[in-house]
PDB file of N, CA and C in Angstrom:
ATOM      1  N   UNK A   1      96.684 121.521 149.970  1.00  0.00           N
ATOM      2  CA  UNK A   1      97.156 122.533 150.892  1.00  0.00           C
ATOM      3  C   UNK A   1      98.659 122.355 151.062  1.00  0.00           C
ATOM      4  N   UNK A   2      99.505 123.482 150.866  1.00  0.00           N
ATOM      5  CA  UNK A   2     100.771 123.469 151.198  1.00  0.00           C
ATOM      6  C   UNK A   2     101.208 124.163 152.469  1.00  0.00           C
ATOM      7  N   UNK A   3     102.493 123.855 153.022  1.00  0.00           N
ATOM      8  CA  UNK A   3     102.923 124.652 154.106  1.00  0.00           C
ATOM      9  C   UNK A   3     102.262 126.195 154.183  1.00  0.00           C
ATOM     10  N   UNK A   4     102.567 126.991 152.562  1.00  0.00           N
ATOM     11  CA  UNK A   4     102.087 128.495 152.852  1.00  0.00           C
ATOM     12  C   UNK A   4     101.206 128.447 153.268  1.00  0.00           C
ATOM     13  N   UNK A   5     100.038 127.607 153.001  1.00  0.00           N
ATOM     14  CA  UNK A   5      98.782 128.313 153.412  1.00  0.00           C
ATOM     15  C   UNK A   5      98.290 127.430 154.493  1.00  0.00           C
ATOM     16  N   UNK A   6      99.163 126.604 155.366  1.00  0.00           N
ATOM     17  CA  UNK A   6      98.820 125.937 156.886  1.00  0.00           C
ATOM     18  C   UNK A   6      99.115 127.481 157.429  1.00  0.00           C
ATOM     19  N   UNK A   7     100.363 128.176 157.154  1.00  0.00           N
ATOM     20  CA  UNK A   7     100.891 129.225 157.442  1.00  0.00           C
ATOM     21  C   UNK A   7      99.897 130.544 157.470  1.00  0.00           C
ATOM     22  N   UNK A   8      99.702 130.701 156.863  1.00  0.00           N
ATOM     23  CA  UNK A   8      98.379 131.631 156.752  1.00  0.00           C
ATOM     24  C   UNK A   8      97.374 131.374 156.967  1.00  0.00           C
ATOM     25  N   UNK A   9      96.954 130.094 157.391  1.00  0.00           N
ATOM     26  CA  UNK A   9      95.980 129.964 157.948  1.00  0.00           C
ATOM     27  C   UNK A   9      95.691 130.256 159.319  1.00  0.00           C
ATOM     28  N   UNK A  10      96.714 129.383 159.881  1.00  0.00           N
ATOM     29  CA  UNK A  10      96.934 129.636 161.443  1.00  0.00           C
ATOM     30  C   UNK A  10      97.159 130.882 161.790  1.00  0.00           C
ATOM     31  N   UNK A  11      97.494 131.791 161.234  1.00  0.00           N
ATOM     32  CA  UNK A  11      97.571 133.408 161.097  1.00  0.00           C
ATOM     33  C   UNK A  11      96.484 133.788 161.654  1.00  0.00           C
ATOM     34  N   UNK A  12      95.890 133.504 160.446  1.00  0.00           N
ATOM     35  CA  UNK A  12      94.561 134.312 160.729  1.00  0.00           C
ATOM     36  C   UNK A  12      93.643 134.204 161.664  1.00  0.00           C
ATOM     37  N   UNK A  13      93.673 133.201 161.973  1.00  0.00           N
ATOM     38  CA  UNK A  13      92.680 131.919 163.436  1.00  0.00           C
ATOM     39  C   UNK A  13      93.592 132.591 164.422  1.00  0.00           C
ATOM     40  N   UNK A  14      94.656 132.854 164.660  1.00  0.00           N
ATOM     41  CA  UNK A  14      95.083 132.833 166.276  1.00  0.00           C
ATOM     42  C   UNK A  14      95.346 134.595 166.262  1.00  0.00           C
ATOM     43  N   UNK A  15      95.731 135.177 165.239  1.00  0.00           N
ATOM     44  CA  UNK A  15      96.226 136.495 165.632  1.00  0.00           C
ATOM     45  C   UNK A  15      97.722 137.200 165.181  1.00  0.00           C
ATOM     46  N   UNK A  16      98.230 135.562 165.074  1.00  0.00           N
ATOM     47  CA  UNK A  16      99.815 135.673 165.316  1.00  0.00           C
ATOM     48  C   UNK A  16     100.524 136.206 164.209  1.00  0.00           C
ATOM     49  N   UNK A  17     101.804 136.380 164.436  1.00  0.00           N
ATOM     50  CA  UNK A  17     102.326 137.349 162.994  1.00  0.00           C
ATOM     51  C   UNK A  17     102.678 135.615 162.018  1.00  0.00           C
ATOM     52  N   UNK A  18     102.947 135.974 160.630  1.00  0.00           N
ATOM     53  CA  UNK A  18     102.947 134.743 159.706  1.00  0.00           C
ATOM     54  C   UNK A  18     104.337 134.232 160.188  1.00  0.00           C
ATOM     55  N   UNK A  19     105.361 135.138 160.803  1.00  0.00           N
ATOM     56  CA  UNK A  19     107.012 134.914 160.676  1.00  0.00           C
ATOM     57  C   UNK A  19     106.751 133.521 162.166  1.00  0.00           C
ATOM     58  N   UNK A  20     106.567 134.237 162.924  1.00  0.00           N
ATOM     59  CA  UNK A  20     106.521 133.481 164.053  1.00  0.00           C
ATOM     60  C   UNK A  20     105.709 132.188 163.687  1.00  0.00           C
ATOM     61  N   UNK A  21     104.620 131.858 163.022  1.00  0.00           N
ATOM     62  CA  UNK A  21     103.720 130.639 163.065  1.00  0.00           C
ATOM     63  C   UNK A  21     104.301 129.795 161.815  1.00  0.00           C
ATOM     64  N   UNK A  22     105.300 130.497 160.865  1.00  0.00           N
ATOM     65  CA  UNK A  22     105.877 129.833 159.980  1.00  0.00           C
ATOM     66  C   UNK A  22     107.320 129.200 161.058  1.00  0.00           C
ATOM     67  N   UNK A  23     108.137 130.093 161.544  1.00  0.00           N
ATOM     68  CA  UNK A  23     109.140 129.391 162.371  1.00  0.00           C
ATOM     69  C   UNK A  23     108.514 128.379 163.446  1.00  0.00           C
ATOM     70  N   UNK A  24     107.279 128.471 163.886  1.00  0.00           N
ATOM     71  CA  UNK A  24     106.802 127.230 164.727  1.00  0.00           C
ATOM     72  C   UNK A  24     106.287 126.365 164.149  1.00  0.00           C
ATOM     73  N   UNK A  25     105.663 126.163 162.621  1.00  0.00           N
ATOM     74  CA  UNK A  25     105.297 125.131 161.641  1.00  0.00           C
ATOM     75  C   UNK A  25     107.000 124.289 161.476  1.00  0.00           C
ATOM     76  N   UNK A  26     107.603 125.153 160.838  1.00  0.00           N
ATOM     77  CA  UNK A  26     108.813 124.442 160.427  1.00  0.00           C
ATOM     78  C   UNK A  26     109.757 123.845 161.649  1.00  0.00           C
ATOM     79  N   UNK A  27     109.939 124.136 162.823  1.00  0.00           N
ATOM     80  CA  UNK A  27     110.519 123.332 164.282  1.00  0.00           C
ATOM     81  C   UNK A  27     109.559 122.080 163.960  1.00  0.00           C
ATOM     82  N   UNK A  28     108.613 122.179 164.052  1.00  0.00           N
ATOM     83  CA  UNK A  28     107.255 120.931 164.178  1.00  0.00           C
ATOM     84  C   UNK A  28     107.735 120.278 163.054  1.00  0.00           C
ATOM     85  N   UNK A  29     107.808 120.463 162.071  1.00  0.00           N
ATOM     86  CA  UNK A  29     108.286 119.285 161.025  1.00  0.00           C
ATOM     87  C   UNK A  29     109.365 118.904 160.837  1.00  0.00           C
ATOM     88  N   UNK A  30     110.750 119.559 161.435  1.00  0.00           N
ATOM     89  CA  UNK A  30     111.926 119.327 161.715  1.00  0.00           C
ATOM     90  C   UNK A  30     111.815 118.295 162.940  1.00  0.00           C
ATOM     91  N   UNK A  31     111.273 118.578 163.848  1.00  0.00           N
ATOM     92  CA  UNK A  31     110.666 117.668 165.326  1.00  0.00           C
ATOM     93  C   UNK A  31     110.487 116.072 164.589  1.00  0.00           C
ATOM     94  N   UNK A  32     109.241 116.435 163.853  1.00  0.00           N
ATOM     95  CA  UNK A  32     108.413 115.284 163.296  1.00  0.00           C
ATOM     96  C   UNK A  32     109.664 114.364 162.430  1.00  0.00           C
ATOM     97  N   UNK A  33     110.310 115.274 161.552  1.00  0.00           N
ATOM     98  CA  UNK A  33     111.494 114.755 160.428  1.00  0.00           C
ATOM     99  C   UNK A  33     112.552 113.811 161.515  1.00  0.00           C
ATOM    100  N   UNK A  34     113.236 114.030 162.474  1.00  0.00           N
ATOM    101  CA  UNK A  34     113.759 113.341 163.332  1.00  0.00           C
ATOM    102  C   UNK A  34     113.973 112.550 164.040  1.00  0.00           C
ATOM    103  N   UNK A  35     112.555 112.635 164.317  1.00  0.00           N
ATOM    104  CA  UNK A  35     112.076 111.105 165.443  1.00  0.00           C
ATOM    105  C   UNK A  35     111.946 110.460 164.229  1.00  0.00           C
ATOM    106  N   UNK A  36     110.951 110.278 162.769  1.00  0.00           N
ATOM    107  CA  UNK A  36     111.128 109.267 161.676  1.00  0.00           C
ATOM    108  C   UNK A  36     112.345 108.988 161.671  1.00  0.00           C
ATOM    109  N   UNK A  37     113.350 109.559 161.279  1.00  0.00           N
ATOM    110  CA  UNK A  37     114.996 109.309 161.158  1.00  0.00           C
ATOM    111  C   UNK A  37     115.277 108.075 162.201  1.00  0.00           C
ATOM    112  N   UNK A  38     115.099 108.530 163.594  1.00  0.00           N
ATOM    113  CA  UNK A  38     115.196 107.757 164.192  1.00  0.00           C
ATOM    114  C   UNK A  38     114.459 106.565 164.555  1.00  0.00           C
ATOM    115  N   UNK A  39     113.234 106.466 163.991  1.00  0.00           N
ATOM    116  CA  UNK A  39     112.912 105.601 164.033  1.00  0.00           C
ATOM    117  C   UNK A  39     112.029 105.135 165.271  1.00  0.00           C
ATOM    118  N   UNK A  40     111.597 106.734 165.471  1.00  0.00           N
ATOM    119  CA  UNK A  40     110.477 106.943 166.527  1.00  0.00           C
ATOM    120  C   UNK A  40     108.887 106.847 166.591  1.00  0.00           C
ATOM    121  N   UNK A  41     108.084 106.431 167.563  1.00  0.00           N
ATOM    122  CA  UNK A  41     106.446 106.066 167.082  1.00  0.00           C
ATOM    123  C   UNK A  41     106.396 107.138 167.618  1.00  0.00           C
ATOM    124  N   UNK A  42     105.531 108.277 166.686  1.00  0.00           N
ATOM    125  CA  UNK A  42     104.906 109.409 166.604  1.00  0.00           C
ATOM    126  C   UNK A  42     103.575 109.776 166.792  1.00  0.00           C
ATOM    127  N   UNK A  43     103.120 109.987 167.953  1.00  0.00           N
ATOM    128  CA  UNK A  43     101.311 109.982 168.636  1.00  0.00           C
ATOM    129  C   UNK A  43     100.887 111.127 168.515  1.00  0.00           C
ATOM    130  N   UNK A  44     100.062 111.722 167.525  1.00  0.00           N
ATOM    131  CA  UNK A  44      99.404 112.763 167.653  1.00  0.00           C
ATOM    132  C   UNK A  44      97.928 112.504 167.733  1.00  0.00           C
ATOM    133  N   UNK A  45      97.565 112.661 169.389  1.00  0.00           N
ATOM    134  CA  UNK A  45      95.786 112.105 169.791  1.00  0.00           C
ATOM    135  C   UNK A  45      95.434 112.973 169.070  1.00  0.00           C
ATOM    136  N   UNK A  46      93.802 112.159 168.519  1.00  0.00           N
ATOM    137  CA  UNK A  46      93.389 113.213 167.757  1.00  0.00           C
ATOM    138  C   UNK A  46      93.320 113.299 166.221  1.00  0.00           C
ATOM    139  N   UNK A  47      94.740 113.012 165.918  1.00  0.00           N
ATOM    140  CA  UNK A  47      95.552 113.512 164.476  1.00  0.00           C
ATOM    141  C   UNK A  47      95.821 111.602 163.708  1.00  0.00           C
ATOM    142  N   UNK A  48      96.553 111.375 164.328  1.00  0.00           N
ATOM    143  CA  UNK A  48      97.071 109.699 164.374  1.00  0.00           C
ATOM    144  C   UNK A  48      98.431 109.703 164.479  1.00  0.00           C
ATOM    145  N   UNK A  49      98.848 108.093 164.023  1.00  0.00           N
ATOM    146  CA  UNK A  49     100.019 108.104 164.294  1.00  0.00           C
ATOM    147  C   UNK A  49     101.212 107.186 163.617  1.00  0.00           C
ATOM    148  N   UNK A  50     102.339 108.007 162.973  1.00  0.00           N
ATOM    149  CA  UNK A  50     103.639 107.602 162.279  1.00  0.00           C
ATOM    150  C   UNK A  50     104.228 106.292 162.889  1.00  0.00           C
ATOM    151  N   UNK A  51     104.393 105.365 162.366  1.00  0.00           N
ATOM    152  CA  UNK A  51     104.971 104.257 163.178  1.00  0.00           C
ATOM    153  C   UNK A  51     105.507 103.306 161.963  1.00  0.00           C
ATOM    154  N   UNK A  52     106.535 102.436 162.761  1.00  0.00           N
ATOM    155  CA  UNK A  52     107.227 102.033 161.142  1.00  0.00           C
ATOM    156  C   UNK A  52     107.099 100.307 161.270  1.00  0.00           C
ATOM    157  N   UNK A  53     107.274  99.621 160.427  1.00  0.00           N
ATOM    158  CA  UNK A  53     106.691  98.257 160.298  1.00  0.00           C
ATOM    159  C   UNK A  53     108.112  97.832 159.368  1.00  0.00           C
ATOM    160  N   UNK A  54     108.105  96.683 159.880  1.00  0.00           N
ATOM    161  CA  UNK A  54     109.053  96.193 159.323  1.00  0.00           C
ATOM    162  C   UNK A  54     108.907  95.267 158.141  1.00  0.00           C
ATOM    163  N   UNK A  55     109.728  94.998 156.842  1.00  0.00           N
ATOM    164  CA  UNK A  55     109.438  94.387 155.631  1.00  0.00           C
ATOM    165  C   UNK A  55     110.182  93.293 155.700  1.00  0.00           C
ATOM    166  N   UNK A  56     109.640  92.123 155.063  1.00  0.00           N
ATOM    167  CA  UNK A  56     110.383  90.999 154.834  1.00  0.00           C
ATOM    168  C   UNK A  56     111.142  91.033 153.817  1.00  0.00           C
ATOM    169  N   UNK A  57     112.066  90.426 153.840  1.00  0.00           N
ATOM    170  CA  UNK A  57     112.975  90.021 152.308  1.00  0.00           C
ATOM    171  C   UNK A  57     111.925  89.501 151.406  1.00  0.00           C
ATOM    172  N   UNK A  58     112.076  90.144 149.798  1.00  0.00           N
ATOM    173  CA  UNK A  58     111.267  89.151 148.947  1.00  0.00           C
ATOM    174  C   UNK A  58     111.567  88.905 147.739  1.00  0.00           C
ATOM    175  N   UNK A  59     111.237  88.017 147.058  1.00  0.00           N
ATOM    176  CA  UNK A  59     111.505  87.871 145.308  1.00  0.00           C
ATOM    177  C   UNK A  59     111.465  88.805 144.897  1.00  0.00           C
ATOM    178  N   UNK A  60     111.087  89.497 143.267  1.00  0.00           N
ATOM    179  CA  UNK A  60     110.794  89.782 142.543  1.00  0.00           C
ATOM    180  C   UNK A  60     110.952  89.977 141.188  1.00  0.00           C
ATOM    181  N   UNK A  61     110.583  90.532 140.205  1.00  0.00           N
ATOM    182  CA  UNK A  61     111.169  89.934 138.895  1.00  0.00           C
ATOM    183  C   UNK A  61     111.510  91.582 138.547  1.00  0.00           C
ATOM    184  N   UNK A  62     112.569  91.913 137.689  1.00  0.00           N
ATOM    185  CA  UNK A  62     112.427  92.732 136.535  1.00  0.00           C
ATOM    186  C   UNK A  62     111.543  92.686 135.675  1.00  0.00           C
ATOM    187  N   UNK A  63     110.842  93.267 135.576  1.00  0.00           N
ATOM    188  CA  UNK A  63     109.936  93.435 134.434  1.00  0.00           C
ATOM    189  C   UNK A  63     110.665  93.971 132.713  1.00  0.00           C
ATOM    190  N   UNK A  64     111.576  94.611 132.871  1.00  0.00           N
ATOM    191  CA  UNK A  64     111.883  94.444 130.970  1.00  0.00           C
ATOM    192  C   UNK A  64     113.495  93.174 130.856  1.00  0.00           C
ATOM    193  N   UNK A  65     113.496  93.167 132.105  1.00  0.00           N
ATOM    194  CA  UNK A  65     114.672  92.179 131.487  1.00  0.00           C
ATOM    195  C   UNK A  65     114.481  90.120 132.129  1.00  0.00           C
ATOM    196  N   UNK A  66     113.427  90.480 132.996  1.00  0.00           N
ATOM    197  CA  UNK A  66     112.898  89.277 133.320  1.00  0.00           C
ATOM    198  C   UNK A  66     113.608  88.570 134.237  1.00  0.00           C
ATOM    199  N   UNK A  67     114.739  89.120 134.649  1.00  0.00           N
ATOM    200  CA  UNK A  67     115.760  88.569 135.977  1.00  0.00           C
ATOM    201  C   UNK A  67     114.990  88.799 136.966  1.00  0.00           C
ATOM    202  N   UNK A  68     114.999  87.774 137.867  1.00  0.00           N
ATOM    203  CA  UNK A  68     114.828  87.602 139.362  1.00  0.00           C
ATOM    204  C   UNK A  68     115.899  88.276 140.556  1.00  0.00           C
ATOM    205  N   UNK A  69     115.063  89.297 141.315  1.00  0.00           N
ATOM    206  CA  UNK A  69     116.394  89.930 142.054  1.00  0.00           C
ATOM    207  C   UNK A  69     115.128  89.905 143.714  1.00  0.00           C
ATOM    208  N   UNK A  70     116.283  90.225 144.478  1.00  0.00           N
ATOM    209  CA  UNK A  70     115.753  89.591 145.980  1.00  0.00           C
ATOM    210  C   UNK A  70     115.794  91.601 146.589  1.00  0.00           C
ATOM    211  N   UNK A  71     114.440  91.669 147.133  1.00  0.00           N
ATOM    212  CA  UNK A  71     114.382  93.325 147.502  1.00  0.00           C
ATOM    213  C   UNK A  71     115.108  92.904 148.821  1.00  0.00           C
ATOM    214  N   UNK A  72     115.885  93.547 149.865  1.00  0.00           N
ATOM    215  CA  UNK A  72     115.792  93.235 150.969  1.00  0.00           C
ATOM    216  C   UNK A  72     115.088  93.708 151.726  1.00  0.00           C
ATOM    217  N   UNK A  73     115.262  93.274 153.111  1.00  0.00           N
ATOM    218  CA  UNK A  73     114.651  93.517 154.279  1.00  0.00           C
ATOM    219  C   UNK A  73     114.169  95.135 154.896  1.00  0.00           C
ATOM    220  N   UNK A  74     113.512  96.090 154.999  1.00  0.00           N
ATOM    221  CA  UNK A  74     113.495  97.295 155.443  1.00  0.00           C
ATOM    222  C   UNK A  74     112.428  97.761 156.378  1.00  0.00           C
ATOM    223  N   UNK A  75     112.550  99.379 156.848  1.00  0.00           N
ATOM    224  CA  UNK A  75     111.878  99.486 157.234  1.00  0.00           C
ATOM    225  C   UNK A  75     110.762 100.501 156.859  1.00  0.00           C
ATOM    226  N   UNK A  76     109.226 100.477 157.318  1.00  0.00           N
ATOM    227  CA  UNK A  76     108.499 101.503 155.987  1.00  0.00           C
ATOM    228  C   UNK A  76     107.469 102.143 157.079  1.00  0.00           C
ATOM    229  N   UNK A  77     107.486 103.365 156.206  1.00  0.00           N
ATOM    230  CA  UNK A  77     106.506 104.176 157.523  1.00  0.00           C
ATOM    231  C   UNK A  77     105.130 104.268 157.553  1.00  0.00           C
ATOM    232  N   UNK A  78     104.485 103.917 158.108  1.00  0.00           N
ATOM    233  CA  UNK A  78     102.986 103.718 158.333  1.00  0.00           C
ATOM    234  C   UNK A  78     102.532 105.150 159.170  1.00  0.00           C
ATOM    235  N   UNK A  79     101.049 105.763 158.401  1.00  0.00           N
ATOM    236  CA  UNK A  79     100.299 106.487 159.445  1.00  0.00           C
ATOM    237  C   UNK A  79      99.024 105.879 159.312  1.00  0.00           C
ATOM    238  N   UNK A  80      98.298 105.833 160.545  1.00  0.00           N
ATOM    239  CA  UNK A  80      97.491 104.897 160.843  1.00  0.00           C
ATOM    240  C   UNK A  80      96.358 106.666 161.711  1.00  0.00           C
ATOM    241  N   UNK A  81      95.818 107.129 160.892  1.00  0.00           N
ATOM    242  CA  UNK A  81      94.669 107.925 161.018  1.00  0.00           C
ATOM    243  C   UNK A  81      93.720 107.987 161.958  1.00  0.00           C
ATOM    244  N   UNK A  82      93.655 109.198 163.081  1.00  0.00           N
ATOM    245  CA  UNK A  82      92.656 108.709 164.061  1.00  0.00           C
ATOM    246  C   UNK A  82      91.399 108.767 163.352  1.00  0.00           C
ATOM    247  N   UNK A  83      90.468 108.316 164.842  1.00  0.00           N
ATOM    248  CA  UNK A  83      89.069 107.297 164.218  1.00  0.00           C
ATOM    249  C   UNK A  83      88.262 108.720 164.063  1.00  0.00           C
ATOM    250  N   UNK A  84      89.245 110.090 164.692  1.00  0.00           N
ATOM    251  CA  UNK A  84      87.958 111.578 164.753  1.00  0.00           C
ATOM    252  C   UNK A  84      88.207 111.658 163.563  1.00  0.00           C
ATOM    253  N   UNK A  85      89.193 111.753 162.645  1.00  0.00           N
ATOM    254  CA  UNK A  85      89.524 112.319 161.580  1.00  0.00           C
ATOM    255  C   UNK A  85      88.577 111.496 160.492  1.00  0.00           C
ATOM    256  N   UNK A  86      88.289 110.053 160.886  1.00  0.00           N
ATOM    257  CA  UNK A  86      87.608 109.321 159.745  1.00  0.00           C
ATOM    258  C   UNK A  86      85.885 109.243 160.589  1.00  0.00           C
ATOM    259  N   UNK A  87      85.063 109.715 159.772  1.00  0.00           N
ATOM    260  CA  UNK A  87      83.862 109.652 160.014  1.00  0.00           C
ATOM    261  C   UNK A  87      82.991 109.065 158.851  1.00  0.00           C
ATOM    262  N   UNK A  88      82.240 107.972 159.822  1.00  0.00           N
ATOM    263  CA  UNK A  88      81.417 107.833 158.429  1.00  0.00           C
ATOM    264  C   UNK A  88      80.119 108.010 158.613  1.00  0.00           C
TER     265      UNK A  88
END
């Protein structure tokens, strides 16, 4: 599923014109795009939630040239899935 057809979907379910539910899809992921930037924990009950974890410094090798180079330290984004969304 791509944006168009979240877009047309929600269309059709609520009533609304596509222009308007496409300009309120795209604020929402501009919203969402920002707080990541910043480095914000993102709670959607329900949905789950964006949150970032931090990486250690580590070895690793090149693989075609066989040098040892050191990745550094960063930070990486985790979504951690609510428990409605996973059913077993």
């Amino acid at each position: 599923m791509i944006k168009k057809d979240i877009v047309e979907k929600i269309s059709e379910e609520t009533g609304l014109n596509k222009t308007i539910v496409k300009t309120v899809v795209e604020e929402f992921l501009n919203l969402l795009r920002k707080s990541l930037e910043n480095k914000e924990r993102v709670e959607l009950r329900g949905f789950g939630v964006f949150y970032f974890k931090e990486m250690k410094s580590k070895k690793a090798r090149n693989l075609k040239t066989g040098e040892e180079i050191i990745i550094p330290e960063r930070m990486k984004i985790y979504f951690k899935p609510s428990k409605i969304i996973i059913k077993k």
